[in-house]
C-alpha atoms as a PDB file:
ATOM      1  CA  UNK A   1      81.443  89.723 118.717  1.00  0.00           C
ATOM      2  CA  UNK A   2      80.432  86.505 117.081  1.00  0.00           C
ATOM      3  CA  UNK A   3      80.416  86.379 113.357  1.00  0.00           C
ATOM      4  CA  UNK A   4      77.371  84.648 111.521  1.00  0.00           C
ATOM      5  CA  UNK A   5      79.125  82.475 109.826  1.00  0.00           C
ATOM      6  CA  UNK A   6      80.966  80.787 113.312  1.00  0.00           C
ATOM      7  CA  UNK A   7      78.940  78.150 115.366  1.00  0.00           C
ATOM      8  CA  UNK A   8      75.283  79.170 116.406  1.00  0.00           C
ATOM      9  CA  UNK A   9      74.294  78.784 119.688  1.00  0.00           C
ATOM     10  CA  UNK A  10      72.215  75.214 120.000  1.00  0.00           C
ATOM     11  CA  UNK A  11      73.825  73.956 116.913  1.00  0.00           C
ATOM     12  CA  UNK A  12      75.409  70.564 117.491  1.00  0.00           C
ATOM     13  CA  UNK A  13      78.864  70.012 116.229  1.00  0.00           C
ATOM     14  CA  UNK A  14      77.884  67.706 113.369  1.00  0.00           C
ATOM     15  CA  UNK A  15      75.298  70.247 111.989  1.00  0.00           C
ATOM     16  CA  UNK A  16      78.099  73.277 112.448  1.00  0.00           C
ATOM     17  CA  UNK A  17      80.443  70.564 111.000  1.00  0.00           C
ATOM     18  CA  UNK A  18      78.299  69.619 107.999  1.00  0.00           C
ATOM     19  CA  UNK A  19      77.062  73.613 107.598  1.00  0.00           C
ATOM     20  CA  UNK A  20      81.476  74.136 107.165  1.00  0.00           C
ATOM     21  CA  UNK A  21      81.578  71.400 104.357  1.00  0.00           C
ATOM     22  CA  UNK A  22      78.284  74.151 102.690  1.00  0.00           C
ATOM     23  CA  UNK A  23      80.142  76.753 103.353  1.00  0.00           C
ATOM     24  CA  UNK A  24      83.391  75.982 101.816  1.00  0.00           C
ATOM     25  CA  UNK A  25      81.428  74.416  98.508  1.00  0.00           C
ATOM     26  CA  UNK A  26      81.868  78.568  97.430  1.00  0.00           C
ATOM     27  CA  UNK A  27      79.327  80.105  95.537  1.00  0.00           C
ATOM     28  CA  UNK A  28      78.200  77.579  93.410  1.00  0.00           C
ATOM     29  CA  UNK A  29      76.873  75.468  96.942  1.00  0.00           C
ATOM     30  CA  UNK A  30      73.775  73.612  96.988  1.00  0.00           C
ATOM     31  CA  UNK A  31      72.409  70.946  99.343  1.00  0.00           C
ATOM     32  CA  UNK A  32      72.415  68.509  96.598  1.00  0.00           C
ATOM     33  CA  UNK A  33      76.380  69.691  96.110  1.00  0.00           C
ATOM     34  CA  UNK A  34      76.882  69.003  99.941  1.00  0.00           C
ATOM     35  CA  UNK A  35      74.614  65.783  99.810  1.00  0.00           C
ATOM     36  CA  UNK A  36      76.763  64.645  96.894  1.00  0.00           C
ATOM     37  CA  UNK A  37      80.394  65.487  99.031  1.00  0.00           C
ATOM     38  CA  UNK A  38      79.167  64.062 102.044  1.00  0.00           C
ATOM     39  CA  UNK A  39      78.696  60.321  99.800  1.00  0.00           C
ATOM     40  CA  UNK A  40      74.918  60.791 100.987  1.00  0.00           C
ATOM     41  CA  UNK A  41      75.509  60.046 104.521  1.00  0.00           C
ATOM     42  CA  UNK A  42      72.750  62.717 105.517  1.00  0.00           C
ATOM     43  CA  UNK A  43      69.425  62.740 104.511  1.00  0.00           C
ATOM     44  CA  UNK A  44      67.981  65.763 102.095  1.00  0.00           C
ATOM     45  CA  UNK A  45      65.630  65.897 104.637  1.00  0.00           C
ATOM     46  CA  UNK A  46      68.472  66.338 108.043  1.00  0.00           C
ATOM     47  CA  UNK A  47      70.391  68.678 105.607  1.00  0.00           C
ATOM     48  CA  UNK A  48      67.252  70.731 104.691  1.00  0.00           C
ATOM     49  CA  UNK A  49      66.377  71.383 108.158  1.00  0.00           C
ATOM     50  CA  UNK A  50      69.421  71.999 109.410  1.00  0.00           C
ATOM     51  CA  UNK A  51      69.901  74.698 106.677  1.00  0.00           C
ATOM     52  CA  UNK A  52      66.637  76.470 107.452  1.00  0.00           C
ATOM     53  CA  UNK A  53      66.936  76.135 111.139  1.00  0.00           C
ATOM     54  CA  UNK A  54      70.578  77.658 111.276  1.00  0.00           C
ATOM     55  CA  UNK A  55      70.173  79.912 108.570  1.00  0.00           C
ATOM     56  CA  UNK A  56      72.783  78.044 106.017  1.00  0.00           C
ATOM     57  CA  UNK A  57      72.338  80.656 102.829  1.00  0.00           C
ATOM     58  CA  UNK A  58      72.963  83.908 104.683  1.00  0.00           C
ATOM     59  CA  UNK A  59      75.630  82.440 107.123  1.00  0.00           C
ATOM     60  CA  UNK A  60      76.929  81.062 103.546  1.00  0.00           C
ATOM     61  CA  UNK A  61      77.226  84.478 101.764  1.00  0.00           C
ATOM     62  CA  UNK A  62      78.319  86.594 104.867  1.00  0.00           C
ATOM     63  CA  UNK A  63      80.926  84.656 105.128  1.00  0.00           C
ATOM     64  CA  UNK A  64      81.538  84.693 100.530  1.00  0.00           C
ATOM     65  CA  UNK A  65      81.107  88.634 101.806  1.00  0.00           C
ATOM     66  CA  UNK A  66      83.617  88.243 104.452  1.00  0.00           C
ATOM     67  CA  UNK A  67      86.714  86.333 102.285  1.00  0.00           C
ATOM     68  CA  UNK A  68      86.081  88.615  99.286  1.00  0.00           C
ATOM     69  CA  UNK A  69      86.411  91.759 101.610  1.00  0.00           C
ATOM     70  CA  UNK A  70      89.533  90.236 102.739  1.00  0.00           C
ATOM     71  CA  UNK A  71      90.873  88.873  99.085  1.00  0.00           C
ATOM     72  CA  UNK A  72      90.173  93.091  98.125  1.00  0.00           C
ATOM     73  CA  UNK A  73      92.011  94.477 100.662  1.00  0.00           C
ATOM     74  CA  UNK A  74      95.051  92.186 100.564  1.00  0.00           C
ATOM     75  CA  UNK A  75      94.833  92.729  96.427  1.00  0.00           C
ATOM     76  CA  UNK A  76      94.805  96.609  97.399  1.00  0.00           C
ATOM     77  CA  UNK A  77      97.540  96.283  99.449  1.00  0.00           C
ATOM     78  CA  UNK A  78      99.993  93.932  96.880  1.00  0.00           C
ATOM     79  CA  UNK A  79      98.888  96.796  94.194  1.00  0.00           C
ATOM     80  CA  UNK A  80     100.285 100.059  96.081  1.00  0.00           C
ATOM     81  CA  UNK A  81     103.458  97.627  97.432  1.00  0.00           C
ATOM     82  CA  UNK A  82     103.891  97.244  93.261  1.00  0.00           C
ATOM     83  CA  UNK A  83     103.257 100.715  92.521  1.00  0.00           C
ATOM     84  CA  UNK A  84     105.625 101.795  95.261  1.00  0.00           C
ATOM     85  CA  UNK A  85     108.075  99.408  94.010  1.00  0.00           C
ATOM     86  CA  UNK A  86     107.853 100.389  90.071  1.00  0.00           C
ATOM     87  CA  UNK A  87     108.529 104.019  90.908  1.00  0.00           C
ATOM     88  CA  UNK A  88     111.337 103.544  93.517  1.00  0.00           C
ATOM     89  CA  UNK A  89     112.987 101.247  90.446  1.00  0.00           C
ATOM     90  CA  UNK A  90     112.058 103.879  87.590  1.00  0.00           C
ATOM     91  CA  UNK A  91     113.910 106.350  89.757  1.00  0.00           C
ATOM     92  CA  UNK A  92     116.793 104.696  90.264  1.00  0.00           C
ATOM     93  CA  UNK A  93     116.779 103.832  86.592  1.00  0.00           C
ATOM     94  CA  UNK A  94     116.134 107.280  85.826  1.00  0.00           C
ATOM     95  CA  UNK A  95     119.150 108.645  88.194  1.00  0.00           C
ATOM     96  CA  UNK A  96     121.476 106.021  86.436  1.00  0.00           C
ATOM     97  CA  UNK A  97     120.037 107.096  82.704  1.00  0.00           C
ATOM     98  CA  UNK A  98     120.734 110.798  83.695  1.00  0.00           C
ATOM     99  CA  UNK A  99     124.394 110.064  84.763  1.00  0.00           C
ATOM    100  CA  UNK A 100     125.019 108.457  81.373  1.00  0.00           C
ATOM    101  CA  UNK A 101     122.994 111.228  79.259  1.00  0.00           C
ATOM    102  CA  UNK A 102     125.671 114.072  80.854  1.00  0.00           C
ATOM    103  CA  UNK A 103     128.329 111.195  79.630  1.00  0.00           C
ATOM    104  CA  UNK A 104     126.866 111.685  75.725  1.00  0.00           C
ATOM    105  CA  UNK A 105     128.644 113.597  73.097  1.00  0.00           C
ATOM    106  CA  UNK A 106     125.615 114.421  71.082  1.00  0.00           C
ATOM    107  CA  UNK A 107     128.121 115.160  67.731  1.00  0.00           C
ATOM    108  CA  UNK A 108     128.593 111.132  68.128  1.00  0.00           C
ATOM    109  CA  UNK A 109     124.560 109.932  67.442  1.00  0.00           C
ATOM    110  CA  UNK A 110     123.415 109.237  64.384  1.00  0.00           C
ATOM    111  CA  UNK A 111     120.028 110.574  62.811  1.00  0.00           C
ATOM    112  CA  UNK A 112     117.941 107.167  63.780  1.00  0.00           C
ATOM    113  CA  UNK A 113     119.685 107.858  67.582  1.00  0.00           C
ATOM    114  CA  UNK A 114     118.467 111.534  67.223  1.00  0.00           C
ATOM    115  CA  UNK A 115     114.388 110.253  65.962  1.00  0.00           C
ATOM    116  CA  UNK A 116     114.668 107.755  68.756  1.00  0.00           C
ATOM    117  CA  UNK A 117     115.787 109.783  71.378  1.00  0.00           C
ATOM    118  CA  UNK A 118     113.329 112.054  70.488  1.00  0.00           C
ATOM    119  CA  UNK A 119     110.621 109.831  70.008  1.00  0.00           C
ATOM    120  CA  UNK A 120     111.782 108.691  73.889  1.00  0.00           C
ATOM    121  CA  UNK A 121     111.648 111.736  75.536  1.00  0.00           C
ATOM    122  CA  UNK A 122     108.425 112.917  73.816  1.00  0.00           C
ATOM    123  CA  UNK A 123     106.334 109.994  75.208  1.00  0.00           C
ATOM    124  CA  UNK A 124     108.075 110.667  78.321  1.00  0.00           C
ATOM    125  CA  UNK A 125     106.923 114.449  78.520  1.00  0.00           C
ATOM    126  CA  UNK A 126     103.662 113.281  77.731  1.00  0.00           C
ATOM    127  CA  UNK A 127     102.961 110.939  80.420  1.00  0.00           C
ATOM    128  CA  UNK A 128     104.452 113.051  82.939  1.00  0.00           C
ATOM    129  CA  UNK A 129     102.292 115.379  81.926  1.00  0.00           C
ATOM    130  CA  UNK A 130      99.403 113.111  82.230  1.00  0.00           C
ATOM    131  CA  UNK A 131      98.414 113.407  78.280  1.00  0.00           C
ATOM    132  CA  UNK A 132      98.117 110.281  76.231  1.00  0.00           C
ATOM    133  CA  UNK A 133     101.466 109.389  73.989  1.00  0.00           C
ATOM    134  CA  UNK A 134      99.875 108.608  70.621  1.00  0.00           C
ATOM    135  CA  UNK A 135      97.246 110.935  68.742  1.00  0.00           C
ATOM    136  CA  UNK A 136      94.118 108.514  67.610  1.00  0.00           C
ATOM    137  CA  UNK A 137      95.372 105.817  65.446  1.00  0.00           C
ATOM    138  CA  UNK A 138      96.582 107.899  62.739  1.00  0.00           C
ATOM    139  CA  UNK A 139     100.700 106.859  61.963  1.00  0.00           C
ATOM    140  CA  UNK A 140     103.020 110.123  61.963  1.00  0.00           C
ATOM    141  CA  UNK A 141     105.937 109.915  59.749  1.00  0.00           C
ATOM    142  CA  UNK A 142     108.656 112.169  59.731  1.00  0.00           C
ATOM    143  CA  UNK A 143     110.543 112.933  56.591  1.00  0.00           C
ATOM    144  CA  UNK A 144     113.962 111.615  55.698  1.00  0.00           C
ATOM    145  CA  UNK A 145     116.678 112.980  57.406  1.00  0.00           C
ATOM    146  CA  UNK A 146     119.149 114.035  55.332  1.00  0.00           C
ATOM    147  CA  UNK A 147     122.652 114.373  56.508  1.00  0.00           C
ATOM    148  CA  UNK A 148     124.356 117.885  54.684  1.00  0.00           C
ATOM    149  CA  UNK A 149     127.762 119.140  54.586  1.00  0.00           C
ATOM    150  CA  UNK A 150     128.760 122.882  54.537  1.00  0.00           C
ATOM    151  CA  UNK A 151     132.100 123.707  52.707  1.00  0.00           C
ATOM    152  CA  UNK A 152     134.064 126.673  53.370  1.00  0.00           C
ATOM    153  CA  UNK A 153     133.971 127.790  49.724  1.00  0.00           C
END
């Protein structure tokens, strides 16, 4: 099956020539655009009839139609490659992140370790959980830690 855009039957090769110098002006295409490319060498009047006879301005956005179809579906496509990607990486980073967690003598962090580790695997539970990781714009502060020592006595 022929596409509109591709040669029509009874149109010469310089009209189908000139009609590929339209299309490829984009969206922005005019006759006067074309007229102006082709350093005038066809008449308003040739490229105005050859445009109405062959149908120039639909052939012209089929085809716009036809590439941006195309440009979507290859976009699609590099998208759920990415996605696919990012989560075979964030598993492997997550695998290597558990290994060292098992690894960490908790009696060794410090309070700012503790609040950031904390912090981390809030915003972690969170997303997984498909809820949003900050509350409106209001700041949350948590008080001071303080660091106490328990005597025998």
């Amino acid at each position: 099956m022929s596409e509109l855009w591709e040669r029509m039957p009874g149109e010469s090769t310089k009209a189908y020539s000139v009609f590929c110098q339209y299309r490829d002006l984009g969206p922005e295409r005019s006759l006067e655009k074309l007229r102006q490319k082709l350093a005038k060498s066809r008449s308003r009047a040739t490229l105005t009839r050859w445009s109405s006879k062959y149908n120039w301005v639909e052939r012209a956005r089929a085809y716009d139609d036809y590439i941006d179809k195309k440009k979507r579906a290859e976009h699609e496509k590099a998208i759920l490659k990415m996605v696919e990607r990012h989560a075979k990486l964030a598993m492997a980073f997550q695998q290597r992140i558990e290994e060292r967690l098992k690894k960490i003598n908790p009696e060794e962090l410090g309070p700012a370790d503790l609040v950031r580790w904390l912090d981390v695997a809030t915003k972690l539970e969170r997303l997984s959980r498909g809820e949003p990781t900050e509350i409106g714009k209001q700041e949350v502060t948590l008080p001071p830690v303080v660091e106490v020592e328990l005597s025998d006595d």
